[in-house]
C-alpha atoms as a PDB file:
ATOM      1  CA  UNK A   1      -3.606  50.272  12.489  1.00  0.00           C
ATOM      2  CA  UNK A   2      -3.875  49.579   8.744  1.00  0.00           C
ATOM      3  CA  UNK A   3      -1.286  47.479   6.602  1.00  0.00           C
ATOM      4  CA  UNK A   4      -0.570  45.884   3.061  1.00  0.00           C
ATOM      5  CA  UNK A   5      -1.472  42.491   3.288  1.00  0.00           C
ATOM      6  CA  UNK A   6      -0.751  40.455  -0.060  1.00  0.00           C
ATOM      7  CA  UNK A   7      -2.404  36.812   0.410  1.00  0.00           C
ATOM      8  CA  UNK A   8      -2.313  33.868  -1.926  1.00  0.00           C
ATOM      9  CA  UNK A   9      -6.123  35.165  -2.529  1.00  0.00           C
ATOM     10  CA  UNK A  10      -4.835  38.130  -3.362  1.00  0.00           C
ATOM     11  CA  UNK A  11      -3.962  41.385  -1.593  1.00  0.00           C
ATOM     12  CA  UNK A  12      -5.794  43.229   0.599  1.00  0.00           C
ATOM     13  CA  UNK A  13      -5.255  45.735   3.569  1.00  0.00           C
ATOM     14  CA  UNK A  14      -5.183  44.707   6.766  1.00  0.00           C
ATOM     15  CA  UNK A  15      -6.908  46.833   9.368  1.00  0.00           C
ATOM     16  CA  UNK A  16      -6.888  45.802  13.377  1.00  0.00           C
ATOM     17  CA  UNK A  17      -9.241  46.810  15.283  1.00  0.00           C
ATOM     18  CA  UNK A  18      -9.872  46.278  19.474  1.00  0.00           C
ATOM     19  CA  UNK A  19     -12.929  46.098  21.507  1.00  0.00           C
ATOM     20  CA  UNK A  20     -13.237  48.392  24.297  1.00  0.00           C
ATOM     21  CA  UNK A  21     -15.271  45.792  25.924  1.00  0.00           C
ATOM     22  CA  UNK A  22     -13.171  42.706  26.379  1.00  0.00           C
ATOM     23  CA  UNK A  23      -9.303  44.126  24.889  1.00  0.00           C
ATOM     24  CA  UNK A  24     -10.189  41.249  22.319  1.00  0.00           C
ATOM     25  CA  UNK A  25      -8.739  42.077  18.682  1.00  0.00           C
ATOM     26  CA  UNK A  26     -10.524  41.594  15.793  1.00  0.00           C
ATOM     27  CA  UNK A  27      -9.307  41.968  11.422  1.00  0.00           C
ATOM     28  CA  UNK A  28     -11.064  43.421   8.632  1.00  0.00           C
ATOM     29  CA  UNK A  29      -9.399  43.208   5.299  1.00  0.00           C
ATOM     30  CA  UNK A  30     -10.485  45.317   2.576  1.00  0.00           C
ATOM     31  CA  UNK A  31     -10.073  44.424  -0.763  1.00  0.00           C
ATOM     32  CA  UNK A  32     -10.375  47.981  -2.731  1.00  0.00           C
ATOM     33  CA  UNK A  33     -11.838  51.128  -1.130  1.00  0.00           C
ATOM     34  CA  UNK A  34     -15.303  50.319   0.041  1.00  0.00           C
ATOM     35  CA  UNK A  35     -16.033  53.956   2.077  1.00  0.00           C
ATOM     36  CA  UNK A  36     -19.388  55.074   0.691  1.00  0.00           C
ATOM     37  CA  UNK A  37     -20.161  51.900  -1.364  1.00  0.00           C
ATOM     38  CA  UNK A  38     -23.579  49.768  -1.996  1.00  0.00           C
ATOM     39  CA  UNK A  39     -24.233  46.823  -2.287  1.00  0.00           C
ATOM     40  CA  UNK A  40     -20.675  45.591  -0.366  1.00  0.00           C
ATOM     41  CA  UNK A  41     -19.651  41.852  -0.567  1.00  0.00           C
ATOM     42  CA  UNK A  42     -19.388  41.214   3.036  1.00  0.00           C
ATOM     43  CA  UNK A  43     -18.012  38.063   5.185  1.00  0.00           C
ATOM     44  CA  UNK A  44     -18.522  38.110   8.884  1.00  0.00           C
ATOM     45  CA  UNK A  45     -16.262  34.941  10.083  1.00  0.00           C
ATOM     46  CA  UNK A  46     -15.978  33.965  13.629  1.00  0.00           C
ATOM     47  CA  UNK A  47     -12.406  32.830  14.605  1.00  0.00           C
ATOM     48  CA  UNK A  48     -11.810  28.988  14.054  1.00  0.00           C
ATOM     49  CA  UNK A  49      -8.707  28.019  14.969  1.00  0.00           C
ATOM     50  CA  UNK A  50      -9.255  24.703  14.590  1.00  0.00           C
ATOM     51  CA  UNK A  51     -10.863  24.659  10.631  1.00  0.00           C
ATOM     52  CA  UNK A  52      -9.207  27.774   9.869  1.00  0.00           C
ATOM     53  CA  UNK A  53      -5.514  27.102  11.084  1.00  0.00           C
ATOM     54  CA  UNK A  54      -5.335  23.675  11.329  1.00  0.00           C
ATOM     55  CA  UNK A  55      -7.938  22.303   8.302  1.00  0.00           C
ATOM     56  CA  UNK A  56     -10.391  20.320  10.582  1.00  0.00           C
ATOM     57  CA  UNK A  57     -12.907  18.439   8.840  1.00  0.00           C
ATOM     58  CA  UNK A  58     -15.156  18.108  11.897  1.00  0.00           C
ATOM     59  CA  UNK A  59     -16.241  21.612  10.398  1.00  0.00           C
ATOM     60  CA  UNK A  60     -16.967  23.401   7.092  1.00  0.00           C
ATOM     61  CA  UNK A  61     -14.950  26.940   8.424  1.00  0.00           C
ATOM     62  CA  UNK A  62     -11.713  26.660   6.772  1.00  0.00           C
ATOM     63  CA  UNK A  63     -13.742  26.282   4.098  1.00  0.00           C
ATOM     64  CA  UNK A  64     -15.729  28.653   4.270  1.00  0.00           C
ATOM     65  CA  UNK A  65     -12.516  31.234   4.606  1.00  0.00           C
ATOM     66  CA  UNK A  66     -11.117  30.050   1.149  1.00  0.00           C
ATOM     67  CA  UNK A  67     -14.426  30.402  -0.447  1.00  0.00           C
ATOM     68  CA  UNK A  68     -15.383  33.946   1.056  1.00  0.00           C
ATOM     69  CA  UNK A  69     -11.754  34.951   0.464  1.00  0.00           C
ATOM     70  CA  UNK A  70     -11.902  34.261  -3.515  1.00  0.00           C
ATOM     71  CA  UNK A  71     -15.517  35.645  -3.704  1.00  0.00           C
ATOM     72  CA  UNK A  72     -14.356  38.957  -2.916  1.00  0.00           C
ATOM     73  CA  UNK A  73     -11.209  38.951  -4.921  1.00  0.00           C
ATOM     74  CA  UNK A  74     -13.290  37.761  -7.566  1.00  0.00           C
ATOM     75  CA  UNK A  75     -15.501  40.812  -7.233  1.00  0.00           C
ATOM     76  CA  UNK A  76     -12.820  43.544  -6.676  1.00  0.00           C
ATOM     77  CA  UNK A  77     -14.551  44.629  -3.574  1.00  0.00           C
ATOM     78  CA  UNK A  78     -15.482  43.851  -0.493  1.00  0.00           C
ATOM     79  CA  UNK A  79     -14.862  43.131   3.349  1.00  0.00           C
ATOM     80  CA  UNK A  80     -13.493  40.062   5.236  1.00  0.00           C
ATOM     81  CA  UNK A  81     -13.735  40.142   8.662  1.00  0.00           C
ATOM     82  CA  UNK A  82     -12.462  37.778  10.681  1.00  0.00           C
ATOM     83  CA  UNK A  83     -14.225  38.165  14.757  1.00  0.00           C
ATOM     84  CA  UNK A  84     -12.318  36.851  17.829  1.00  0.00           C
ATOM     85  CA  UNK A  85     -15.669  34.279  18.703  1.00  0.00           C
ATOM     86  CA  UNK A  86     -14.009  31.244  18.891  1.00  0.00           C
ATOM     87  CA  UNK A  87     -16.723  28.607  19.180  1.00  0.00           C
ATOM     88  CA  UNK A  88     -19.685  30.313  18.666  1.00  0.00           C
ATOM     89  CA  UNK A  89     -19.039  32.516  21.348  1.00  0.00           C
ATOM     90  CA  UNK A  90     -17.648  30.240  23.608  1.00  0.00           C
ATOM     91  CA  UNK A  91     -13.988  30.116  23.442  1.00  0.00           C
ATOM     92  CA  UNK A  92     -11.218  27.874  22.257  1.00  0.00           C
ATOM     93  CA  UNK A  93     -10.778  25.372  25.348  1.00  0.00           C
ATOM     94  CA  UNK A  94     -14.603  25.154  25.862  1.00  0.00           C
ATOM     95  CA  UNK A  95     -14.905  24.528  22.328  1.00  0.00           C
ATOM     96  CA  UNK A  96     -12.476  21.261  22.600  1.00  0.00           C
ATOM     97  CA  UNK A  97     -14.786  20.654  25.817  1.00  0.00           C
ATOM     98  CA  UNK A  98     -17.693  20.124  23.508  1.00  0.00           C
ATOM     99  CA  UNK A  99     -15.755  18.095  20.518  1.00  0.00           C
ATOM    100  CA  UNK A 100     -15.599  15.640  23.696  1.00  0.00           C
ATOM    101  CA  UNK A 101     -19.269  15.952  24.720  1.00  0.00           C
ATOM    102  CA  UNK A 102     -19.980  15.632  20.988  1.00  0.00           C
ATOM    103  CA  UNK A 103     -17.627  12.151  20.536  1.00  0.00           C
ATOM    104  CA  UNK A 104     -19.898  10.702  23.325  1.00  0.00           C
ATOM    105  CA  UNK A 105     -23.390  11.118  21.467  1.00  0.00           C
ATOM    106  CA  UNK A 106     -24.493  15.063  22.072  1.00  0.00           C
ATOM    107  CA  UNK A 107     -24.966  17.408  19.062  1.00  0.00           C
ATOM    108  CA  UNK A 108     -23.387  20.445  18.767  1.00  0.00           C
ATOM    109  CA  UNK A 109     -25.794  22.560  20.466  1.00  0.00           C
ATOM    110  CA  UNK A 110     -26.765  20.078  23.076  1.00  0.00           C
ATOM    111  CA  UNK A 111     -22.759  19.707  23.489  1.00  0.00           C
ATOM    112  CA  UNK A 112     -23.028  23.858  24.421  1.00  0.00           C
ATOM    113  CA  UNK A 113     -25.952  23.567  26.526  1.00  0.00           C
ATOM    114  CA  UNK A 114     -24.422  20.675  28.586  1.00  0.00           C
ATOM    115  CA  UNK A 115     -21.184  23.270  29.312  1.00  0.00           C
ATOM    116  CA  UNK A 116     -23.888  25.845  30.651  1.00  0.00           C
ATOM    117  CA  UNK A 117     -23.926  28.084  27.540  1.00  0.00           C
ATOM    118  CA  UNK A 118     -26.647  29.006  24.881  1.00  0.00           C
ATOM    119  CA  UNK A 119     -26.394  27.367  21.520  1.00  0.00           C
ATOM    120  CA  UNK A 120     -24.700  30.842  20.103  1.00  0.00           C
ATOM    121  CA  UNK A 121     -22.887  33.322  22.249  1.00  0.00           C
ATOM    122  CA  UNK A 122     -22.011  35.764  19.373  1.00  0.00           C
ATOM    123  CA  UNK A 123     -22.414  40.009  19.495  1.00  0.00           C
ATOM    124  CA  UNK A 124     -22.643  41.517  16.077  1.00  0.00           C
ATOM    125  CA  UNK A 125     -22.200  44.628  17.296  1.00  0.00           C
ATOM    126  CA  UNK A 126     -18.385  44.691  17.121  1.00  0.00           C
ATOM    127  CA  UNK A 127     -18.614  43.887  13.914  1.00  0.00           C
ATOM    128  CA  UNK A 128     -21.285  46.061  12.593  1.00  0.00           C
ATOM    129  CA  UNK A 129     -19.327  49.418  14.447  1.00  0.00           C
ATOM    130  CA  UNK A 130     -16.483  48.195  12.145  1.00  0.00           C
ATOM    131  CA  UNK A 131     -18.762  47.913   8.761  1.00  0.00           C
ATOM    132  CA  UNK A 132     -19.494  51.159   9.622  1.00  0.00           C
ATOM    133  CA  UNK A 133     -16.119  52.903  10.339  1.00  0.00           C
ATOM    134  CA  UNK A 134     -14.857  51.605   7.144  1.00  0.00           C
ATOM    135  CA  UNK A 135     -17.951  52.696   5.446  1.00  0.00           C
ATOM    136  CA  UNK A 136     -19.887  50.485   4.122  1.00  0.00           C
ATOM    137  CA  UNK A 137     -23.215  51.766   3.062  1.00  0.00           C
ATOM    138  CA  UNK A 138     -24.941  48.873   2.495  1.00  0.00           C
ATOM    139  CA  UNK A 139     -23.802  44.947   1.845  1.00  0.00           C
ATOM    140  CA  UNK A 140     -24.512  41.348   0.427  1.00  0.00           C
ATOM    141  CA  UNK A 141     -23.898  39.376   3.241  1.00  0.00           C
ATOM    142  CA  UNK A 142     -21.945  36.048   2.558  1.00  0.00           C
ATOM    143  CA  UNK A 143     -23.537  34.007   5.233  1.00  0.00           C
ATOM    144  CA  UNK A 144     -26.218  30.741   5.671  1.00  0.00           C
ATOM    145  CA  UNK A 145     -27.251  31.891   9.015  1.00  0.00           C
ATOM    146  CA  UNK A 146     -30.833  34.150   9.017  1.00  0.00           C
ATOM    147  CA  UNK A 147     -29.859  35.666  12.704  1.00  0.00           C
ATOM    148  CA  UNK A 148     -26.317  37.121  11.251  1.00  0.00           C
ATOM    149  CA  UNK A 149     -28.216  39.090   8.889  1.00  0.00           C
ATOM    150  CA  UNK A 150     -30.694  40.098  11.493  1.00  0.00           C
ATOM    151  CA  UNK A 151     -27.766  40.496  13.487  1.00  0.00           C
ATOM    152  CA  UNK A 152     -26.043  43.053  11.711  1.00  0.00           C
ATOM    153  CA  UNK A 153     -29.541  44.855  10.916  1.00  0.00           C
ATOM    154  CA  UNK A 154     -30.375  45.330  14.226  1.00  0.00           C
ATOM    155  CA  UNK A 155     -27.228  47.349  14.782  1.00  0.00           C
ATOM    156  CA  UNK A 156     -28.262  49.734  11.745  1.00  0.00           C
ATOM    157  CA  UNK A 157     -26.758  48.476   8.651  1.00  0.00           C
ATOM    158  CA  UNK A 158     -28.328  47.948   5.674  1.00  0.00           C
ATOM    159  CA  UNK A 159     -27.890  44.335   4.266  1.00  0.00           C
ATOM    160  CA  UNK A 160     -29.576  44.232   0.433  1.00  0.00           C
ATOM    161  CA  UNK A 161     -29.438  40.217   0.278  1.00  0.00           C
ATOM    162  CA  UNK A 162     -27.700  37.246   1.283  1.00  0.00           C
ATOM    163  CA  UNK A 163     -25.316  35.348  -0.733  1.00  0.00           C
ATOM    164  CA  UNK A 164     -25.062  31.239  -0.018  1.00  0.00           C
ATOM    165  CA  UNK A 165     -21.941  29.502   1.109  1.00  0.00           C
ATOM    166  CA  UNK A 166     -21.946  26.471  -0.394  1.00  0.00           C
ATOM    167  CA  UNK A 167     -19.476  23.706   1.184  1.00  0.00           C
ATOM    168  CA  UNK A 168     -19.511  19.993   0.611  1.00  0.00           C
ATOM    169  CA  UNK A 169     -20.180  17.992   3.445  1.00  0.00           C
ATOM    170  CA  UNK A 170     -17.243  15.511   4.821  1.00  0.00           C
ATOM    171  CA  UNK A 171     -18.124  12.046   6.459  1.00  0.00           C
ATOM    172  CA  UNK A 172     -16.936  13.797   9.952  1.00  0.00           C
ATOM    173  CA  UNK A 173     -19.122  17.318   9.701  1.00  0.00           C
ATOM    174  CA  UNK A 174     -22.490  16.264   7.960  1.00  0.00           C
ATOM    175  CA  UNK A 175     -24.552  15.653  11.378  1.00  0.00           C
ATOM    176  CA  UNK A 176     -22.894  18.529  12.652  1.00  0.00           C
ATOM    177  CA  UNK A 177     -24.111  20.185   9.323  1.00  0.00           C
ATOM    178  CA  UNK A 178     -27.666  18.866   9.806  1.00  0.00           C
ATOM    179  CA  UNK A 179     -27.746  20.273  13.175  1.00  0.00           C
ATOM    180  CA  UNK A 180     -26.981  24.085  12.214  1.00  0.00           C
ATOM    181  CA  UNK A 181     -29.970  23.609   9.696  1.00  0.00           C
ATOM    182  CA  UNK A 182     -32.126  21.733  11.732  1.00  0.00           C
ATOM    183  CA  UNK A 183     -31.513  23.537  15.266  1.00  0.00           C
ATOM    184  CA  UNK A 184     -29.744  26.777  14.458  1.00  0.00           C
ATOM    185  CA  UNK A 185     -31.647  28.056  11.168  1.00  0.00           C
ATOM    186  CA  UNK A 186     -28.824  27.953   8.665  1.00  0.00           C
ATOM    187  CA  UNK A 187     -30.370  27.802   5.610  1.00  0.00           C
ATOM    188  CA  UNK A 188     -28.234  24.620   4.172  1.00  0.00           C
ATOM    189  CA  UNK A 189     -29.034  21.715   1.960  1.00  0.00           C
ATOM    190  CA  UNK A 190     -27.081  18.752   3.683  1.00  0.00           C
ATOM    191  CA  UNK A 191     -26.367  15.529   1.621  1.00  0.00           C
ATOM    192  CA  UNK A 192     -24.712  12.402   3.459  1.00  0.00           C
ATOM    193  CA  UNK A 193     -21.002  12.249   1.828  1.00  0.00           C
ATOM    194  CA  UNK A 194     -21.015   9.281  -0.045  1.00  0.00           C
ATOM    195  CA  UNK A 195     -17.581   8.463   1.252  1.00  0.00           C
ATOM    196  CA  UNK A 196     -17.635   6.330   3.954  1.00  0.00           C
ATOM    197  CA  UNK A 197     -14.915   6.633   6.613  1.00  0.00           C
ATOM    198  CA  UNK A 198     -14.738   5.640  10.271  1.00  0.00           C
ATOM    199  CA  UNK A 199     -15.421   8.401  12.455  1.00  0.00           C
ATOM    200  CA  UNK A 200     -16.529   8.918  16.366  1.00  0.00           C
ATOM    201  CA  UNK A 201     -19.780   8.097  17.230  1.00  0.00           C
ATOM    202  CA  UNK A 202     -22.206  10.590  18.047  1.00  0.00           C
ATOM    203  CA  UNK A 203     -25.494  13.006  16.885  1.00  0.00           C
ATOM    204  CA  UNK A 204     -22.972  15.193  15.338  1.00  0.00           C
ATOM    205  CA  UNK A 205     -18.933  15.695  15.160  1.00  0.00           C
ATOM    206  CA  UNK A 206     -18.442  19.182  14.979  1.00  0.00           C
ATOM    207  CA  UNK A 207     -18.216  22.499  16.651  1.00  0.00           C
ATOM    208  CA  UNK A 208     -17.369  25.594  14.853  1.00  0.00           C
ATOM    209  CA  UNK A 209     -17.815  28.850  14.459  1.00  0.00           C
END
C-alpha cells in the first residue's frame, strides 16, 4: 500500500510494507522517484518510540529522525525508512527493562546482556529487500554505525559512502553516547554537555535504537 504523506518536513509517499517472517510492519517514505537511481540518500531508522514519539533525551533518535528527515528533503531524493526494531532488536517493554538496569549503574549494552540478549538484535535484511523493491541502485547511507553499512552490503546493495549524523550530546545521553562509540563501533565524536543537570546515576542513561 502506497499513500500521499505531506509532513512538516515536507511531503513524501508513504509505502507499508510487512514481513513475512514476524507479521511486523515496517514504512519507507520516498521523497521523489528513486527506481533506478545512484547514489540514493538513504536512512535506515529503527523504531524508537520513546525518542521518536515522546522526545526522550536519554537518546539522540528523535533526533536523529528530524535531521535525516530534512537531509533528504533538502536533497530532493531519497528514502526514509523507519524498521519495527524497537530497542535494538529487543522490543519496547525489554527496552524500559534496561533504562532500569541502566539507572542502577550498567551501560547500555551490559544493560542488554544482563536481560539475556546480544548488544544488537537487528536483521537488515527486511530492509535491504525493501531498498530493493523500490529500486534503489545504489545509496549514501545516513548512518554512524560501520555494521549497518556492512549490514545492508551483505544483503547485495551497493552503498557508495556514508554520510555522518551529527547530534549534540544532552547531560542524560552522553555515556550512553560514549558507549555506542566505545562498545558498538559508531563512529561518533562525544563531548561532555557542558550543561550540568541532575540525572540517574549510572555508566550510561540510554537505550535506543
Amino acid at each position: 500500500t502506497s499513500v500521499d504523506f505531506p509532513t512538516k518536513f515536507g511531503r513524501v509517499k508513504l509505502h507499508l510494507y510487512k514481513s513475512d517472517i514476524d507479521e511486523h510492519h515496517h514504512l519507507a517514505l520516498e521523497k521523489g522517484e528513486v527506481k533506478g537511481k545512484e547514489n540514493v540518500l538513504v536512512r535506515v531508522h529503527s523504531q524508537c518510540l520513546t525518542g521518536d514519539v515522546f522526545g526522550s533525551s536519554r537518546c539522540d533518535c528523535g533526533d536523529q529522525v528530524a535531521m535525516a528527515m530534512k537531509m533528504i528533503e533538502e536533497e530532493g531524493l531519497g528514502v526514509f525508512l523507519y524498521m519495527r526494531q524497537e530497542g535494538r532488536g529487543i522490543g519496547l517493554a525489554n527496552k524500559i527493562l534496561a533504562y532500569s538496569l541502566q539507572d542502577q549503574g550498567l551501560d547500555t549494552v551490559e544493560a542488554n546482556e544482563e536481560l539475556g540478549f546480544d548488544s544488537d538484535l537487528r536483521d537488515y535484511g527486511i530492509g535491504a529487500q525493501i531498498l530493493s523493491d523500490l529500486g534503489v541502485k545504489s545509496m549514501r547511507l545516513l548512518t554512524n554505525n560501520p555494521k549497518k553499512i556492512v549490514g545492508i552490503q551483505g544483503h547485495g546493495l551497493k552503498v557508495t559512502g556514508r554520510v555522518p549524523m551529527k547530534t549534540t550530546p544532552t547531560p542524560y545521553n552522553y555515556r550512553y553516547l560514549e558507549t555506542k562509540r566505545d562498545k558498538l563501533g559508531h563512529l561518533l565524536e562525544v563531548c561532555e554537555p557542558k550543561e550540568k543537570e541532575s540525572v540517574p546515576s549510572g555508566k550510561d542513561t540510554a537505550k535506543s535504537t
